[in-house]
N, C-alpha and C. Protein backbone atom coordinates (compact mmCIF):
# COMPACT_ATOMS: atom_id res chain seq x y z
N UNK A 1 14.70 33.63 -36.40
CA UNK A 1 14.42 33.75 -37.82
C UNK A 1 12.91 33.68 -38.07
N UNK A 2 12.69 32.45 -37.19
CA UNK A 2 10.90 32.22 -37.69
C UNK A 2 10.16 32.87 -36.04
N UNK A 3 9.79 33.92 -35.73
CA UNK A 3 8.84 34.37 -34.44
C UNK A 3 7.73 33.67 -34.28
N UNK A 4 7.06 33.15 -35.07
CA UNK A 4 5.51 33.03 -35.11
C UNK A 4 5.19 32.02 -36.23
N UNK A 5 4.26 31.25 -36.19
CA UNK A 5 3.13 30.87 -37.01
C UNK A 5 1.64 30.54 -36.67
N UNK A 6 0.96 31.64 -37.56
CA UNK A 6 -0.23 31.65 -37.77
C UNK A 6 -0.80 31.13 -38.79
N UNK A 7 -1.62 30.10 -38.39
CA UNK A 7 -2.41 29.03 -39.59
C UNK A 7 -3.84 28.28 -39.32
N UNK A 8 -3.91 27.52 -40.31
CA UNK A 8 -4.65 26.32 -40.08
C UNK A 8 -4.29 25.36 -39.73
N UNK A 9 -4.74 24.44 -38.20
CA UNK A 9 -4.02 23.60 -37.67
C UNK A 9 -4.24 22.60 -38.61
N UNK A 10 -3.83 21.83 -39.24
CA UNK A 10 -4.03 20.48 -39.99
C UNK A 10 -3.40 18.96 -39.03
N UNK A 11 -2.77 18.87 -38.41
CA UNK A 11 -2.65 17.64 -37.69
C UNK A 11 -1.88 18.32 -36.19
N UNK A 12 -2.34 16.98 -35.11
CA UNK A 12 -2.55 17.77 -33.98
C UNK A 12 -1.94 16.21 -33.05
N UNK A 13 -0.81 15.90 -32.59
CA UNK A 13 -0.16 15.04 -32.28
C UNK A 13 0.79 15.80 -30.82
N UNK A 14 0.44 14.42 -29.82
CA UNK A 14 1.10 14.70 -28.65
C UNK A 14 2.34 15.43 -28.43
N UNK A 15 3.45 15.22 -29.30
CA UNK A 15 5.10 15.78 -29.86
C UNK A 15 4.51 16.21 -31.16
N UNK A 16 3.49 16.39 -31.72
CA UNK A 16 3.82 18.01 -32.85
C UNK A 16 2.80 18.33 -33.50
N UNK A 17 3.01 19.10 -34.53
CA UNK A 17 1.17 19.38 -34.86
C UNK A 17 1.96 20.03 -36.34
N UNK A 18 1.15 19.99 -36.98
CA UNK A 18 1.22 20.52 -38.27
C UNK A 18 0.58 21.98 -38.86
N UNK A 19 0.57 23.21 -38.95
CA UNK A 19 0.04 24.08 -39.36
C UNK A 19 0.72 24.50 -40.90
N UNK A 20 -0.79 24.76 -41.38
CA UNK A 20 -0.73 25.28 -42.67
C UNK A 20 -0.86 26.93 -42.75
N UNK A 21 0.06 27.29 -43.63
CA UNK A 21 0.56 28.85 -43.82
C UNK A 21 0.27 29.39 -44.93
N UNK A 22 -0.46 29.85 -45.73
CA UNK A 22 -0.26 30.33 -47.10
C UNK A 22 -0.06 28.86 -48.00
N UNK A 23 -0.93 27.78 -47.92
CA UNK A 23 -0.39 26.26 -48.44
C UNK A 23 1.14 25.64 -48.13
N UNK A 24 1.25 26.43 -47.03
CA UNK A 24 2.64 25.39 -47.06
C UNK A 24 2.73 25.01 -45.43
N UNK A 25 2.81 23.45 -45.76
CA UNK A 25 2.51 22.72 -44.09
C UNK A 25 3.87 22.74 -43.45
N UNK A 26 3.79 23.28 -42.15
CA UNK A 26 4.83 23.15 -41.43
C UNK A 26 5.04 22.24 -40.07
N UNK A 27 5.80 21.83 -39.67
CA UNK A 27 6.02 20.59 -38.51
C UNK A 27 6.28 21.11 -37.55
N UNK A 28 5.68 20.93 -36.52
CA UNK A 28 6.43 21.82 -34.92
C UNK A 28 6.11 20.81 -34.43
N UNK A 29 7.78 20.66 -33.87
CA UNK A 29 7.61 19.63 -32.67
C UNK A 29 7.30 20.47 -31.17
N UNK A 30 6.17 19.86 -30.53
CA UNK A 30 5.71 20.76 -29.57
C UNK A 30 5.78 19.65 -28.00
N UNK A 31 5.98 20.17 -26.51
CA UNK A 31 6.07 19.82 -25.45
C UNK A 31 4.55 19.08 -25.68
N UNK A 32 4.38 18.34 -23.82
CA UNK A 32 2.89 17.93 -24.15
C UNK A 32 2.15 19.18 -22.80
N UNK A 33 3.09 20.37 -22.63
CA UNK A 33 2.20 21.22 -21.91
C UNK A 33 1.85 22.51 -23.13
N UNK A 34 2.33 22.47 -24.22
CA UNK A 34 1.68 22.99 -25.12
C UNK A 34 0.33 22.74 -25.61
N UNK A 35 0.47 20.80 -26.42
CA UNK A 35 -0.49 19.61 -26.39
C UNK A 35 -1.50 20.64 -25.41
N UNK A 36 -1.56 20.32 -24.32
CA UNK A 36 -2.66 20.68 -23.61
C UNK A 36 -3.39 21.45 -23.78
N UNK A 37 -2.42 22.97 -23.52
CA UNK A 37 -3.21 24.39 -24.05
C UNK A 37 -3.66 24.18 -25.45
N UNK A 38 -3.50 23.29 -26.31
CA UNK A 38 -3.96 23.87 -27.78
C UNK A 38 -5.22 23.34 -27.54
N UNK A 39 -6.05 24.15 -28.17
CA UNK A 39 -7.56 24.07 -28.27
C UNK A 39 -7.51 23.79 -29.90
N UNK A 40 -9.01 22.54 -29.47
CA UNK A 40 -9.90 21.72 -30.81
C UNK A 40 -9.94 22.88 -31.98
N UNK A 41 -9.64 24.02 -31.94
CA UNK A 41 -9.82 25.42 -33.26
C UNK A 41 -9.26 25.21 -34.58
N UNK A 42 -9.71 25.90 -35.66
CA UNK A 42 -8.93 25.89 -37.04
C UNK A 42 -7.59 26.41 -36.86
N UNK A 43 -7.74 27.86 -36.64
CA UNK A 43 -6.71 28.74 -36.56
C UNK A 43 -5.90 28.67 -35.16
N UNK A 44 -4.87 28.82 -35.13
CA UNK A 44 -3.89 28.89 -34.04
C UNK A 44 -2.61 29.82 -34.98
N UNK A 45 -2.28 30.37 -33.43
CA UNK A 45 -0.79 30.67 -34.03
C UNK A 45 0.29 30.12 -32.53
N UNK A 46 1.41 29.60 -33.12
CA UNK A 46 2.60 28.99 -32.15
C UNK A 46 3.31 30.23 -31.97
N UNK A 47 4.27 30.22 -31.07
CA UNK A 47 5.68 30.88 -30.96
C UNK A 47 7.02 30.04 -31.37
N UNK A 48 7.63 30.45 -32.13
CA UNK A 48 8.27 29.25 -32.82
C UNK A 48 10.19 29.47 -32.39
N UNK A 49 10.41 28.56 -32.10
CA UNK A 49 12.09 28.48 -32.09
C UNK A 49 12.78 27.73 -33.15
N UNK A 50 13.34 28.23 -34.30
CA UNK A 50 14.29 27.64 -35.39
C UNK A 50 15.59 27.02 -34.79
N UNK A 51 15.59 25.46 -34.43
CA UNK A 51 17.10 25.26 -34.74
C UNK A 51 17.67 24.55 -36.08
N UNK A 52 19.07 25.59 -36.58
CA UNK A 52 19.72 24.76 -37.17
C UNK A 52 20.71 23.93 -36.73
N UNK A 53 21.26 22.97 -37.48
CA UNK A 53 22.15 21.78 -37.22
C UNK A 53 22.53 21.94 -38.70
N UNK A 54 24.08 21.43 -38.62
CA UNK A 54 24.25 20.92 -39.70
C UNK A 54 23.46 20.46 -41.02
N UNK A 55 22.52 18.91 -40.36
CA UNK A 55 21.97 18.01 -41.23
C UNK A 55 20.98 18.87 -40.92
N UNK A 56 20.01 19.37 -40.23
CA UNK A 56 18.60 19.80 -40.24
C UNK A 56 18.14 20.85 -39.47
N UNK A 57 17.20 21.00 -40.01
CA UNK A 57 16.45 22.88 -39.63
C UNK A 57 15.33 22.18 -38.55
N UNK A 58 15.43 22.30 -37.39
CA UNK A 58 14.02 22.08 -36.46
C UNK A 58 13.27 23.11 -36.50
N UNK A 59 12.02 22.93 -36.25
CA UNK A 59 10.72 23.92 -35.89
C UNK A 59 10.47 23.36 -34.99
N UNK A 60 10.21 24.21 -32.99
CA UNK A 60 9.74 23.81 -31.99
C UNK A 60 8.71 24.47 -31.75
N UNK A 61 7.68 24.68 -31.63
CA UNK A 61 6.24 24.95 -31.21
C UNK A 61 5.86 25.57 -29.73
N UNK A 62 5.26 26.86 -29.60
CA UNK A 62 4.89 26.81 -28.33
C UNK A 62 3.83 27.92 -28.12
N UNK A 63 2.42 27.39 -27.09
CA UNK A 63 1.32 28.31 -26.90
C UNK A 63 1.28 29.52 -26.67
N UNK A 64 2.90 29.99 -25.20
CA UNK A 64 3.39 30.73 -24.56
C UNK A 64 4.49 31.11 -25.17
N UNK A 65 4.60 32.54 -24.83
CA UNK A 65 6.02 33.45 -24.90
C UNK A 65 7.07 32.42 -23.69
N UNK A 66 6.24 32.85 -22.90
CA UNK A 66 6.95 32.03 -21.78
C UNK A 66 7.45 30.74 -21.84
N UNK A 67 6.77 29.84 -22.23
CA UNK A 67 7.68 28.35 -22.56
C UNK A 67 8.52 28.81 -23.55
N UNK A 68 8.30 29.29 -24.61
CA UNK A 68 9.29 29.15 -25.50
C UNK A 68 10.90 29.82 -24.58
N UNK A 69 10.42 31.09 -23.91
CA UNK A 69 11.91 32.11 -23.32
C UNK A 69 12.16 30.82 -22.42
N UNK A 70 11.48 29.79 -21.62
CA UNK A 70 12.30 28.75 -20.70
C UNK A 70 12.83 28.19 -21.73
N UNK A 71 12.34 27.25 -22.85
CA UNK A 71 12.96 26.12 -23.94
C UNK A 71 14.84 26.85 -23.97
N UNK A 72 14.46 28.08 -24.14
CA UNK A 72 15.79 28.77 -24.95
C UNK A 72 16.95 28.82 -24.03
N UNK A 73 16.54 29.09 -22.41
CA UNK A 73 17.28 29.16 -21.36
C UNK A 73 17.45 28.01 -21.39
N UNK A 74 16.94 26.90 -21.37
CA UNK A 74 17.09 25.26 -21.02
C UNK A 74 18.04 24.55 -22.16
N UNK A 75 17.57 24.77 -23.21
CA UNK A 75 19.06 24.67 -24.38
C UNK A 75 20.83 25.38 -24.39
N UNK A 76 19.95 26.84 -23.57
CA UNK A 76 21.96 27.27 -23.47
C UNK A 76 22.90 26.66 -22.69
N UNK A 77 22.22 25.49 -21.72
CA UNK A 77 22.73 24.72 -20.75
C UNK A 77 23.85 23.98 -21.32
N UNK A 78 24.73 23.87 -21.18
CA UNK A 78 25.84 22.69 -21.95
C UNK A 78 25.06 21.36 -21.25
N UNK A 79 24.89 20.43 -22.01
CA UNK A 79 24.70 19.09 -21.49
C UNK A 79 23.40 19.05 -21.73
N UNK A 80 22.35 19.89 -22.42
CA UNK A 80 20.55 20.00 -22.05
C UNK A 80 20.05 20.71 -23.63
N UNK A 81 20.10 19.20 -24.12
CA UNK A 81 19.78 19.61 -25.68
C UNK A 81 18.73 19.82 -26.10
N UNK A 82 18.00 20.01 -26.91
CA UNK A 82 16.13 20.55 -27.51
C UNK A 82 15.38 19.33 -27.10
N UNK A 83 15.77 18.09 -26.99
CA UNK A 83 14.76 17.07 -26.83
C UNK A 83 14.58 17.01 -25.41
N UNK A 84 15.90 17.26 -24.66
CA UNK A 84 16.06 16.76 -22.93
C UNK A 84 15.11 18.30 -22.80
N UNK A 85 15.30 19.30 -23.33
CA UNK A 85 14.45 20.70 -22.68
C UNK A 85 12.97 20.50 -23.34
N UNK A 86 12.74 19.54 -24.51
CA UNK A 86 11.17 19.47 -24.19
C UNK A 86 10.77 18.58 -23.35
N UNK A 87 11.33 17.03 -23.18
CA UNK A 87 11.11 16.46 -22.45
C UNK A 87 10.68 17.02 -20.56
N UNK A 88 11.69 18.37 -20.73
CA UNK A 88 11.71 18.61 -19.29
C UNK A 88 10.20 19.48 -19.34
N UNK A 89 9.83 20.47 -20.17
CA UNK A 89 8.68 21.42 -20.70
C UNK A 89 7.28 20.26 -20.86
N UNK A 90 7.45 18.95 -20.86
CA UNK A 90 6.62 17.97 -21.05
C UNK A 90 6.03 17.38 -19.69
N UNK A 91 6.96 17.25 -18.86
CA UNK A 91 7.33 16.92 -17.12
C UNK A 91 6.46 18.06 -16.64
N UNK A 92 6.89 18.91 -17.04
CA UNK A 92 7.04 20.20 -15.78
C UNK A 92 6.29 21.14 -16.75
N UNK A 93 5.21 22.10 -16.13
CA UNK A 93 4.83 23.59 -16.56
C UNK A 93 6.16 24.31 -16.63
N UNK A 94 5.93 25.09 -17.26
CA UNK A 94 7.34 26.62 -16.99
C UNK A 94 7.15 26.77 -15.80
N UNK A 95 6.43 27.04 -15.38
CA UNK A 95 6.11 27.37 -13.88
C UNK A 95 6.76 26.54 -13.18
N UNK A 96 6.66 25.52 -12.92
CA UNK A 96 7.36 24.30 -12.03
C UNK A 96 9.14 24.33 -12.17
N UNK A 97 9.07 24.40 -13.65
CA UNK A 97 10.60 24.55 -14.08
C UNK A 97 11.39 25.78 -13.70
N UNK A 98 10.65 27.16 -13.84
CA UNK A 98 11.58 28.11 -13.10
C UNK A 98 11.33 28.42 -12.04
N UNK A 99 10.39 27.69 -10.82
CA UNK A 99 10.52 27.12 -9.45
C UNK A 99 11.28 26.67 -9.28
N UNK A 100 11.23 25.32 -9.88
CA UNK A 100 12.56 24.13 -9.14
C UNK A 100 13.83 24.64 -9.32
N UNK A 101 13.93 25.85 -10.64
CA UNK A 101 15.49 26.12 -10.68
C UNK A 101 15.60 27.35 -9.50
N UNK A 102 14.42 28.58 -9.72
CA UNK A 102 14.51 29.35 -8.61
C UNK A 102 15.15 29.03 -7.63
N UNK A 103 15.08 28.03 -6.85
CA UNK A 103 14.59 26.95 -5.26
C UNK A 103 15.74 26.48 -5.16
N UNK A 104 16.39 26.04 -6.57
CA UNK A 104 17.50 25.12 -6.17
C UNK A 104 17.20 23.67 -5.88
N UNK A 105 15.94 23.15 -6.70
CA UNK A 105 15.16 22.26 -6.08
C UNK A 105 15.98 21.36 -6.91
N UNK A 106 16.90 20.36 -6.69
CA UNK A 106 17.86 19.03 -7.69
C UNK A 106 16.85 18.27 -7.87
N UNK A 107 16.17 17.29 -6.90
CA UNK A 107 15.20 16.25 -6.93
C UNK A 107 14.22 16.22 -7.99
N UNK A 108 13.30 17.76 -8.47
CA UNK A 108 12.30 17.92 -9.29
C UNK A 108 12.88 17.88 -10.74
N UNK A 109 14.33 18.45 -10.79
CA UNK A 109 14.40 18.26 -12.16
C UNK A 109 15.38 17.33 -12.46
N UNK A 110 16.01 16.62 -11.42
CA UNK A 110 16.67 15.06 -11.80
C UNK A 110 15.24 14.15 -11.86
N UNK A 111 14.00 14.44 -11.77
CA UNK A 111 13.06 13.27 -11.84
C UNK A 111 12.42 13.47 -13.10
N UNK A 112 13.30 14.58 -14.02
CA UNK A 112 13.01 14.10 -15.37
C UNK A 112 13.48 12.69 -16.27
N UNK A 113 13.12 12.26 -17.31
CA UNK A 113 13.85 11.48 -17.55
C UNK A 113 14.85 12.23 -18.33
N UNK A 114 16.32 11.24 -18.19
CA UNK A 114 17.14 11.87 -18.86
C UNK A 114 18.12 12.42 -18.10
N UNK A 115 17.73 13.25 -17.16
CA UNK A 115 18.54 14.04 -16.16
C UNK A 115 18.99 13.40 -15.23
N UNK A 116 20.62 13.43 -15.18
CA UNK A 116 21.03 13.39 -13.93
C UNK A 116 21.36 14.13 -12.91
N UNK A 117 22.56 13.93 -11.87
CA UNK A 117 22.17 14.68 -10.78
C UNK A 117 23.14 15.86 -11.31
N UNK A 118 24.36 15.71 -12.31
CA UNK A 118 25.08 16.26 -12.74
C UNK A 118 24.82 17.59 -13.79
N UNK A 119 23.85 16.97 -14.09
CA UNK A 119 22.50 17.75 -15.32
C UNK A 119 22.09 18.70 -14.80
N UNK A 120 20.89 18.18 -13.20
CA UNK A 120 19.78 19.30 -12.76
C UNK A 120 20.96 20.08 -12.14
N UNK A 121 21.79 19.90 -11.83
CA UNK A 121 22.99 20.52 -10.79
C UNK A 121 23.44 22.38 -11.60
N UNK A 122 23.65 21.82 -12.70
CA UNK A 122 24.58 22.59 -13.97
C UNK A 122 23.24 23.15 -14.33
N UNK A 123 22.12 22.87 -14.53
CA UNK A 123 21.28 23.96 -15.32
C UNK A 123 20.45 24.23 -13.99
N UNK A 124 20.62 24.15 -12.93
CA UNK A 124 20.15 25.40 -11.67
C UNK A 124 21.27 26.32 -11.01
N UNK A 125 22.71 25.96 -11.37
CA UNK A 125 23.65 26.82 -11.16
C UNK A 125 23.78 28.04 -12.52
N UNK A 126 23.68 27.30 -13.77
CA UNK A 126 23.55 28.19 -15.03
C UNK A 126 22.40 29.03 -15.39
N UNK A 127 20.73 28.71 -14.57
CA UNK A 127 20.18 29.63 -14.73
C UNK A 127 19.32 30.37 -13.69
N UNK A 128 19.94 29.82 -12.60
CA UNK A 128 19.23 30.58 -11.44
C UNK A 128 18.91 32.23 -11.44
N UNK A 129 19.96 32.53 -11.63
CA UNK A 129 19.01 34.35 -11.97
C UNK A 129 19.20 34.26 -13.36
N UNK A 130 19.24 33.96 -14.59
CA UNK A 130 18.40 33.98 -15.80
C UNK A 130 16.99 33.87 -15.27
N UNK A 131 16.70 32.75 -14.94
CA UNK A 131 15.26 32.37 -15.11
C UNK A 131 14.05 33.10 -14.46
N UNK A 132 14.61 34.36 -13.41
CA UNK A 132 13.56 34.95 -12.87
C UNK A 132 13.45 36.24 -13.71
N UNK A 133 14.39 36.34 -14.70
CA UNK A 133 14.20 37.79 -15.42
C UNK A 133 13.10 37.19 -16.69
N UNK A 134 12.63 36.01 -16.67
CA UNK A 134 11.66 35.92 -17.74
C UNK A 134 10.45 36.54 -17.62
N UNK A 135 9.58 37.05 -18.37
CA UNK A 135 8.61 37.91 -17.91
C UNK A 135 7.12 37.03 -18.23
N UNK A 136 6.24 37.93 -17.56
CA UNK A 136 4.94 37.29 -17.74
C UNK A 136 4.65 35.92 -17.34
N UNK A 137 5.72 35.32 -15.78
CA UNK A 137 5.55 34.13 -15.20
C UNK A 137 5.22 34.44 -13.93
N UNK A 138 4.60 35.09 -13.59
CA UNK A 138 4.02 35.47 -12.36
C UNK A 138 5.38 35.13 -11.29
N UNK A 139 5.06 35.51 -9.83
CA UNK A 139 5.73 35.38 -8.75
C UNK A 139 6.69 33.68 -8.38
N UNK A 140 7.88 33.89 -8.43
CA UNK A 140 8.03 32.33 -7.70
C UNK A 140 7.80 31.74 -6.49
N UNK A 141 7.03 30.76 -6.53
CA UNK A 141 6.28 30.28 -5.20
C UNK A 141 7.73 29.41 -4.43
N UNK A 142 8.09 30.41 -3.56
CA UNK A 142 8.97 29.26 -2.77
C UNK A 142 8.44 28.30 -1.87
N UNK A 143 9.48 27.77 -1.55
CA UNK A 143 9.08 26.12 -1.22
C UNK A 143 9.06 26.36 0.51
N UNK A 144 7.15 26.06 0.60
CA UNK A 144 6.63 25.85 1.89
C UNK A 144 7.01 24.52 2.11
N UNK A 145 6.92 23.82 1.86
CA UNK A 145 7.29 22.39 2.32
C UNK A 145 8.70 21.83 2.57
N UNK A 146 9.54 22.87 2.74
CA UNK A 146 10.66 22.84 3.57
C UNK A 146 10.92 22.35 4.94
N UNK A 147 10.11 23.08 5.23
CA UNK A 147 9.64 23.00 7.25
C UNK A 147 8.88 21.82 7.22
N UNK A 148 7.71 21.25 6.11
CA UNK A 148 7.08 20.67 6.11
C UNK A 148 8.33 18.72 6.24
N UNK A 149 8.91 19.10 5.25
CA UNK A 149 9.72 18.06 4.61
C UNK A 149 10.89 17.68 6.12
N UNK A 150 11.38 18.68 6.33
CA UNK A 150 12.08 18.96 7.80
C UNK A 150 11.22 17.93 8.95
N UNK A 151 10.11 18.91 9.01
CA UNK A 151 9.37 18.09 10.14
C UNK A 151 9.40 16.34 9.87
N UNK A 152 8.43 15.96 8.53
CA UNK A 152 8.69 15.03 8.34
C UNK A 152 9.77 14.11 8.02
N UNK A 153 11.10 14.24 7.98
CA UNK A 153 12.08 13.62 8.05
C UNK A 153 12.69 13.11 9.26
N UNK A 154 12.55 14.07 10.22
CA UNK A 154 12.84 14.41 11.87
C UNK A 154 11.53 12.92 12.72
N UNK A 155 10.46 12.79 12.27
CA UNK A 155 9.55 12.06 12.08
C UNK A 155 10.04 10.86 12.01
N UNK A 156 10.49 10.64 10.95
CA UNK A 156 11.09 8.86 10.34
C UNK A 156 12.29 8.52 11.04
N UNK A 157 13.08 9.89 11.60
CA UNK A 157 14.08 9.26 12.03
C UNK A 157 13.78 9.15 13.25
N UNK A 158 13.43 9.35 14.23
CA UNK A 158 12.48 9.17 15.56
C UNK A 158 12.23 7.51 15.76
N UNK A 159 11.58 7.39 14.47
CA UNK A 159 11.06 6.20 13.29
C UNK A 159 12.07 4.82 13.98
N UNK A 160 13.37 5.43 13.68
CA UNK A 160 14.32 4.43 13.33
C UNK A 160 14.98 4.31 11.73
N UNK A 161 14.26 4.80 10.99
CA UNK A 161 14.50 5.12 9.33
C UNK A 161 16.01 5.99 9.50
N UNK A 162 16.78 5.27 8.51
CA UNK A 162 18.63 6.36 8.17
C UNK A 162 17.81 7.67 7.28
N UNK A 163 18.48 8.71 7.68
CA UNK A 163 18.12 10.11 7.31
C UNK A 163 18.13 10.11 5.85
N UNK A 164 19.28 9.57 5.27
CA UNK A 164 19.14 9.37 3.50
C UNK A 164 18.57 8.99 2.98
N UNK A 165 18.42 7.19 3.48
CA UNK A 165 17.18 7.00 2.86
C UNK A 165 15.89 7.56 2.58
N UNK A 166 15.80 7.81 4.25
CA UNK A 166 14.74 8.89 4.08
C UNK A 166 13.92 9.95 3.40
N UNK A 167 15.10 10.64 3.35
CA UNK A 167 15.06 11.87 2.31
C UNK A 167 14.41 11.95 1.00
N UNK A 168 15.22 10.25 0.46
CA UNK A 168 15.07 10.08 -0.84
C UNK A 168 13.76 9.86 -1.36
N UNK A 169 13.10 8.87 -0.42
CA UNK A 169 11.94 8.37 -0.64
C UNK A 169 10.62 9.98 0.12
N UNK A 170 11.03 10.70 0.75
CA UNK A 170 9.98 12.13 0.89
C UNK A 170 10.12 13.02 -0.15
N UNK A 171 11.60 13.18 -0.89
CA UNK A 171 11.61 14.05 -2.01
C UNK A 171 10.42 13.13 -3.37
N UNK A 172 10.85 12.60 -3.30
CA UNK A 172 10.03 11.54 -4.42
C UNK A 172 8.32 11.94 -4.01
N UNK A 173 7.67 11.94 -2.81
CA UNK A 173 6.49 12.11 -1.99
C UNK A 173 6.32 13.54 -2.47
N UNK A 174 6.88 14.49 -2.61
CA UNK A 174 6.62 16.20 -2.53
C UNK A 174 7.04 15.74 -4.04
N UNK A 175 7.76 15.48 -4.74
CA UNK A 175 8.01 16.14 -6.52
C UNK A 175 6.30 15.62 -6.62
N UNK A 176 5.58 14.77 -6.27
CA UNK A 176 4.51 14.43 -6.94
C UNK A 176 3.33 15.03 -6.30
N UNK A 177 3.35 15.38 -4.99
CA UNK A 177 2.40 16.42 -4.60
C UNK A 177 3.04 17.40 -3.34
N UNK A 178 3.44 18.69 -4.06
CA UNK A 178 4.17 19.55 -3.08
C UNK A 178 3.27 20.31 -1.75
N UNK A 179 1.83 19.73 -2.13
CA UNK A 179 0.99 20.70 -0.85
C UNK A 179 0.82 19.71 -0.14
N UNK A 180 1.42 18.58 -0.01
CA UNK A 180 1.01 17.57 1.03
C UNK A 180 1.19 18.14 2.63
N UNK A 181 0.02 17.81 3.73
CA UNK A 181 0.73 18.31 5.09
C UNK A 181 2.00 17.19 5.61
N UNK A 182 2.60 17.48 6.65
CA UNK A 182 3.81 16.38 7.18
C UNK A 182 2.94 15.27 7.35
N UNK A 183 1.51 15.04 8.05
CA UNK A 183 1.19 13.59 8.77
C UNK A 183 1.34 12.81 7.34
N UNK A 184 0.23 13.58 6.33
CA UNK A 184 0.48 12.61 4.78
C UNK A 184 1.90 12.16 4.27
N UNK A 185 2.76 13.51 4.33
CA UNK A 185 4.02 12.93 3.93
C UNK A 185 4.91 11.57 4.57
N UNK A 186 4.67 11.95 5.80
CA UNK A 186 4.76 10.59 6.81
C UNK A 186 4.04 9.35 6.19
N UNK A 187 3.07 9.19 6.43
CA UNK A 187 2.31 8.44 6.03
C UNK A 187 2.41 7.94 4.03
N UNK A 188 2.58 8.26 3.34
CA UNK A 188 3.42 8.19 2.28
C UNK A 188 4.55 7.63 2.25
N UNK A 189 5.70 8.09 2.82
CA UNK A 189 6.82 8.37 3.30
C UNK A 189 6.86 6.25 4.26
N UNK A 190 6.42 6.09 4.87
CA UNK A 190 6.12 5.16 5.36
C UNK A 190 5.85 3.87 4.28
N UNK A 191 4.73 4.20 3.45
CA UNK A 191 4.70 2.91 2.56
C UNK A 191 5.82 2.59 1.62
N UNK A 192 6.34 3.53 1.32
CA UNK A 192 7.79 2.97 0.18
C UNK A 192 9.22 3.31 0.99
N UNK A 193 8.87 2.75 2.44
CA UNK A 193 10.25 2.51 2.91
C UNK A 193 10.24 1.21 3.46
């Protein structure tokens, strides 16, 4: 209903910002990887997603075509409502988000809050090929640190470390830095076991 707003930014808040239209102030609740991209400027224009509800009309906010086409895929999810899909758009670039679903990656998007394993499970089975027909998100970077993660697991258990545990505590090591080499991951991997 609403594509766009172009305005004067008047208030500028981590979850939303206010733009003025022709005198009339409007509320967008916005991710905080929007937050980021918005620049100190008068004028801005959002990409806007209208939900209605019953009780209320939302306005969601966004810099990108692209976040907004993930927000929309991330809401058709049964179980993955507008707050859990900004929350996740807040976590994660688009980029990261239609990686981890690309990939099949559970770990990156159960380490949202909110999400369980039942959650990331159902919205990487529901949008795995949705999410690569979005356009203007460049190439999906698959996951080098497979072999990497491999090696280092093979590592701990050598170790004496149980393979699960294991796992748990290296996935946790890569969601927070995926270019790590194996010795770091090891070494990581080592202090929180």
């Amino acid at each position: 209903m609403i594509a766009h707003l172009k305005g004067k930014l008047v208030e500028k808040n981590p979850t939303y910002v206010i733009i003025e239209c022709n005198g009339v102030g409007y509320f967008l609740n916005i991710s905080l990887h929007t937050f980021s991209q918005l620049k100190d400027q008068e004028n801005i224009q959002l990409f806007t997603h209208l939900q209605v509800k019953e009780d209320s009309h939302t306005l969601f906010g966004f810099v990108e075509k692209t976040e907004r086409e993930v927000f929309r895929l991330l809401i058709s999810v049964s179980g993955v409502g507008s707050s859990t899909a900004r929350t996740m758009l807040s976590s994660l670039s688009p980029a990261q988000v239609r990686d981890a679903i690309a990939n099949g990656d559970v770990p990156i998007i159960q380490g949202v809050k909110g999400i369980g394993a039942k959650t990331a499970q159902r919205v990487i089975l529901d949008l795995k090929d949705k999410i690569l027909k979005v356009q203007d998100m460049g190439e999906v970077s698959l996951q080098s640190n497979n072999t990497s993660k491999e090696e280092a697991l093979s590592a701990l258990e050598v170790l004496g470390f149980v393979r699960r545990q294991s796992e748990k505590v290296v996935d946790k090591v890569l969601s927070e830095d995926p270019s790590l080499s194996v010795e770091n991951i090891i070494k990581l991997a080592l202090k929180n076991l």
